[in-house]
N, C-alpha and C. Protein backbone atom coordinates (compact mmCIF):
# COMPACT_ATOMS: atom_id res chain seq x y z
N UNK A 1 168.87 38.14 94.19
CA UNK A 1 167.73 38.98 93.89
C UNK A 1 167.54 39.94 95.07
N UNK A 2 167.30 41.18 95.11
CA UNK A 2 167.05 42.26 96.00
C UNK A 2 165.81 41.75 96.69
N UNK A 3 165.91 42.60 97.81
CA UNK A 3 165.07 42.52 98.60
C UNK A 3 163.36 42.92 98.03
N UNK A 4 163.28 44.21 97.16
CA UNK A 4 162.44 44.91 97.00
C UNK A 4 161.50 43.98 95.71
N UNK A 5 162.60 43.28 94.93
CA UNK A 5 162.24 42.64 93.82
C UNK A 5 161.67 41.05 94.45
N UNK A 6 162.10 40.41 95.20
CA UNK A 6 161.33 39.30 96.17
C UNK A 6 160.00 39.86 96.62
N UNK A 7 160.14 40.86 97.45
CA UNK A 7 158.58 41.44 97.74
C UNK A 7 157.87 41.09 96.80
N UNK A 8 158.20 42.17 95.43
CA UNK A 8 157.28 42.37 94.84
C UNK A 8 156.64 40.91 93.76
N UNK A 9 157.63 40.21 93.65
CA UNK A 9 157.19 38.80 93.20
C UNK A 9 156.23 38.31 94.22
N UNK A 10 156.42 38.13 95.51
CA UNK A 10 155.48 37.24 96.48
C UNK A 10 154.39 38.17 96.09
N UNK A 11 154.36 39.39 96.64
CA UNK A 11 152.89 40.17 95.84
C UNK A 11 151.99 39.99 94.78
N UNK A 12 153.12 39.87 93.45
CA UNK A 12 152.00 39.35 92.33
C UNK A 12 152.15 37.62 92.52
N UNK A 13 152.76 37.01 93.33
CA UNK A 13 151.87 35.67 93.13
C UNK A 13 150.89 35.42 93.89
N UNK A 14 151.02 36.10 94.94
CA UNK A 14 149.56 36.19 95.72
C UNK A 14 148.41 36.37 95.19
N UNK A 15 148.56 37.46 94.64
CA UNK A 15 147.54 38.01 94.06
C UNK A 15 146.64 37.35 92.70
N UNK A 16 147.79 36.82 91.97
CA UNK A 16 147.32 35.59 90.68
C UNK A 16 146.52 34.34 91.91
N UNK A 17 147.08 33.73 92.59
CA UNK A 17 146.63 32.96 93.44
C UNK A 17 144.89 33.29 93.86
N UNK A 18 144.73 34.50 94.57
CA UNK A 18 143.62 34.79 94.76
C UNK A 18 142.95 35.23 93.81
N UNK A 19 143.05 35.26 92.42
CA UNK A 19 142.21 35.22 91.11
C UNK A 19 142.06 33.90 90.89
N UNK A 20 142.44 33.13 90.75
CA UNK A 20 142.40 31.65 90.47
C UNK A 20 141.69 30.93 91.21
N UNK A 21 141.56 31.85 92.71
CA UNK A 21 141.14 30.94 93.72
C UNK A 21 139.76 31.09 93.22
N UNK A 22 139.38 32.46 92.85
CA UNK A 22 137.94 33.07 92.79
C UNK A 22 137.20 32.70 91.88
N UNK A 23 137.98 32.31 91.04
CA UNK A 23 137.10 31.77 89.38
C UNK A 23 136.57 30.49 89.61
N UNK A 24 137.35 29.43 90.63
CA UNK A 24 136.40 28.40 91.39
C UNK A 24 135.24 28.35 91.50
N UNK A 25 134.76 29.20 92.71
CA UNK A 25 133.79 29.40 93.60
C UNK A 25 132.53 30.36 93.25
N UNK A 26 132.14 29.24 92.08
CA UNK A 26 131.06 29.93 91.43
C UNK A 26 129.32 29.23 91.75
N UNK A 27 129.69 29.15 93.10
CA UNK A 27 128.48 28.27 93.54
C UNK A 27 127.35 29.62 93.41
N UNK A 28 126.25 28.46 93.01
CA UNK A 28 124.82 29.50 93.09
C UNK A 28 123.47 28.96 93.95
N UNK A 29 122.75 29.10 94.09
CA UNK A 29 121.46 29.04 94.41
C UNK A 29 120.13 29.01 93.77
N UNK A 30 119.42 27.87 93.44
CA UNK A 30 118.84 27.93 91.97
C UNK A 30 117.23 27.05 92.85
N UNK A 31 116.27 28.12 92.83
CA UNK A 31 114.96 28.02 93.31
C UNK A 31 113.94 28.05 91.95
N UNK A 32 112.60 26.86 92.28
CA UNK A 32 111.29 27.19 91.74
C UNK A 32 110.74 27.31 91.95
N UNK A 33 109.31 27.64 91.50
CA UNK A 33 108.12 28.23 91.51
C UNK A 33 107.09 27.69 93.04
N UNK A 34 108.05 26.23 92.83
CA UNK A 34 107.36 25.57 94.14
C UNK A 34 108.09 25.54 95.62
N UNK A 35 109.14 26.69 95.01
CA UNK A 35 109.71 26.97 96.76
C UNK A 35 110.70 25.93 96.97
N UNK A 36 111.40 25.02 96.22
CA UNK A 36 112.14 23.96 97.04
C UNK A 36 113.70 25.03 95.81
N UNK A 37 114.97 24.91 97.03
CA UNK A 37 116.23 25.20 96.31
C UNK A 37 117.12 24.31 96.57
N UNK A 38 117.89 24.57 95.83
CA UNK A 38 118.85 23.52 95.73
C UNK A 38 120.65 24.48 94.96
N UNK A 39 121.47 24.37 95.54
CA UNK A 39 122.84 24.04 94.97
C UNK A 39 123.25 23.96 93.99
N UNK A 40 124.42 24.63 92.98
CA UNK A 40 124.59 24.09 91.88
C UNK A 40 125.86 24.81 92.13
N UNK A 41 127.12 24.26 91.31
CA UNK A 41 128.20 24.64 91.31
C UNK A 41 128.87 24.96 89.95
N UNK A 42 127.79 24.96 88.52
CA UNK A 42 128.10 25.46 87.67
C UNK A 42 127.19 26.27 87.10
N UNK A 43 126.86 27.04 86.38
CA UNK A 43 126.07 27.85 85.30
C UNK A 43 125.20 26.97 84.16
N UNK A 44 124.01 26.79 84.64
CA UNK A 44 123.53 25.31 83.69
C UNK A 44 122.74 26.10 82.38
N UNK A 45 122.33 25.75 81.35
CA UNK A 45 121.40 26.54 80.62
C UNK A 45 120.02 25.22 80.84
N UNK A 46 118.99 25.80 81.73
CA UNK A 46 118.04 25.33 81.73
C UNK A 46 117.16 25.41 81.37
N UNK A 47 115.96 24.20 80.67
CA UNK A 47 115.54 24.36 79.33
C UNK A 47 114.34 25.57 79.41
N UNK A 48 113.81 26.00 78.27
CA UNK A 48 113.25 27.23 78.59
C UNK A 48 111.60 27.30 79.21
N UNK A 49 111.21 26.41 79.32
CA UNK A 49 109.83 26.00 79.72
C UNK A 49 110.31 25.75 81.51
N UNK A 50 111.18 25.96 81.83
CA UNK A 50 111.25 25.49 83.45
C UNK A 50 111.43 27.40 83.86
N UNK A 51 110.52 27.38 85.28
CA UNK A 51 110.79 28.79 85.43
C UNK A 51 111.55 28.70 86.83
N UNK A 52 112.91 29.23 86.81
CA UNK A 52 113.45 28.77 87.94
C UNK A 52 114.41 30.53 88.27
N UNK A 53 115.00 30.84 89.83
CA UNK A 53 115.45 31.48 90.13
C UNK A 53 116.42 31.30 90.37
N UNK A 54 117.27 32.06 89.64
CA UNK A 54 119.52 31.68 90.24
C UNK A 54 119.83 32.79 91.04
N UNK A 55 120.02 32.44 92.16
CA UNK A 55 120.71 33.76 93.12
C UNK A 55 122.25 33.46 93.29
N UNK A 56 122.97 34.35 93.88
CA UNK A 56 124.09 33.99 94.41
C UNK A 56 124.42 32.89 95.67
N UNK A 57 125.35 32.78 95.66
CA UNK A 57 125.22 31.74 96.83
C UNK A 57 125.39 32.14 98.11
N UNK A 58 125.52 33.54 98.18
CA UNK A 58 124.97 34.01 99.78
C UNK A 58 123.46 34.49 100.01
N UNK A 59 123.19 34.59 98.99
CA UNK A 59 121.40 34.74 98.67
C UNK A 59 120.45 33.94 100.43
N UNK A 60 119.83 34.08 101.02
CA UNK A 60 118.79 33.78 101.84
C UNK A 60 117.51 34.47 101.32
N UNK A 61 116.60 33.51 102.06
CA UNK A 61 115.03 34.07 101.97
C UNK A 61 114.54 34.67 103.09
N UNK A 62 113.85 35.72 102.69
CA UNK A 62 113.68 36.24 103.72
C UNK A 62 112.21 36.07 105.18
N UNK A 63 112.28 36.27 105.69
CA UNK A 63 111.33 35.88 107.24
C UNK A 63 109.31 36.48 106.47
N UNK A 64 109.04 35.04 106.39
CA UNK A 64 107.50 35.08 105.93
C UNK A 64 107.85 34.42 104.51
N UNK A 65 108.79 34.03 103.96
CA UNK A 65 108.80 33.06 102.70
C UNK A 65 108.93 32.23 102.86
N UNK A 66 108.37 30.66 102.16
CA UNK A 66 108.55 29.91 102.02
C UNK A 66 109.22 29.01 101.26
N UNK A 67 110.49 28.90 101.59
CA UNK A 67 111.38 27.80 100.77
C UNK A 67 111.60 26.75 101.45
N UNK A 68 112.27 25.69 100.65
CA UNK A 68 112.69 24.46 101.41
C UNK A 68 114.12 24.12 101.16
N UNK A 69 115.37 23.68 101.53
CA UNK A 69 116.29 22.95 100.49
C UNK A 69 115.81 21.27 100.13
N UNK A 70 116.21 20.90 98.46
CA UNK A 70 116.02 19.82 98.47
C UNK A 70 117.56 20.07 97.23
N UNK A 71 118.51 19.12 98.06
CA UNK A 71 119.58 18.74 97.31
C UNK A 71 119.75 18.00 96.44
N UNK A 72 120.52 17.91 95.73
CA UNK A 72 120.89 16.45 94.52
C UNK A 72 121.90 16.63 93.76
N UNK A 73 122.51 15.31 93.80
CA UNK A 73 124.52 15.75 93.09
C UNK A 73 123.59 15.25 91.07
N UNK A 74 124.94 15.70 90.75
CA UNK A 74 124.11 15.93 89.17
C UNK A 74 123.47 17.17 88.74
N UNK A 75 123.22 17.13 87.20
CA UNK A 75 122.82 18.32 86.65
C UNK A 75 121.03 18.00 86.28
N UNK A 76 120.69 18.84 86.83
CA UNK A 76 119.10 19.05 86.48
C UNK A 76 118.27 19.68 87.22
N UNK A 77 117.06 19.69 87.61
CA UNK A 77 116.15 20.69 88.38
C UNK A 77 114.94 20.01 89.11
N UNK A 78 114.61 20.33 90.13
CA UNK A 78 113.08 20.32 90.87
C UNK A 78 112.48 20.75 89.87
N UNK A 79 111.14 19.75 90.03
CA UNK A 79 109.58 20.39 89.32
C UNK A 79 108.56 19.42 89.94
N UNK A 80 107.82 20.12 90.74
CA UNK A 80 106.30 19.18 90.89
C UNK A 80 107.29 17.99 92.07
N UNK A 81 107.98 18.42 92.89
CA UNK A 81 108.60 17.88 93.75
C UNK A 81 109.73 16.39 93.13
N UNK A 82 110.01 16.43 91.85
CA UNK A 82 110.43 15.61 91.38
C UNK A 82 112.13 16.04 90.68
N UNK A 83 112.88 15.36 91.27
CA UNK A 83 113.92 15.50 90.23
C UNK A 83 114.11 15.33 89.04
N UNK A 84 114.63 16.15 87.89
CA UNK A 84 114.81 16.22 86.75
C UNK A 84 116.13 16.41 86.01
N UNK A 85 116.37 15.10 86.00
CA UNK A 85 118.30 15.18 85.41
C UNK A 85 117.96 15.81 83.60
N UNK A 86 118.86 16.33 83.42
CA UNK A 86 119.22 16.36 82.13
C UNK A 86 120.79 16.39 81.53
């Protein structure tokens, strides 16, 4: 195989590589009403009576707000300081 044709293979597998890598790393940031956030690493549909905020996951708050983190592995949400699996 030529030189030019090796390049250009390592190129497009790189490049598939770093698409694949990206479709991963779909972490978000998912805040409520009462200021506590928390982590999530998929796209949840949460039920419609919960009023909650999804940012990205480089998202910060900014200086004079009040948030807290409160973590938890599993799918569900803060409310009224309480975890809520669903």
């Amino acid at each position: 195989m030529p030189t030019r044709a090796k390049i250009v293979a390592l190129l497009l597998s790189g490049a598939a590589l770093l698409a694949l890598s990206s479709m991963n790393a779909s972490a978000r940031i998912v805040c409520n009403a009462d200021g506590d956030c928390w982590h999530v690493q998929e796209d949840y549909a949460y039920p419609p009576s919960v009023r909650l905020d999804v940012h990205p996951d480089t998202w910060r708050w900014g200086e004079g707000q009040h948030f807290a983190w409160k973590e938890h592995k599993g799918r569900g949400y803060w409310e009224h300081g309480e975890w809520r699996a669903f």
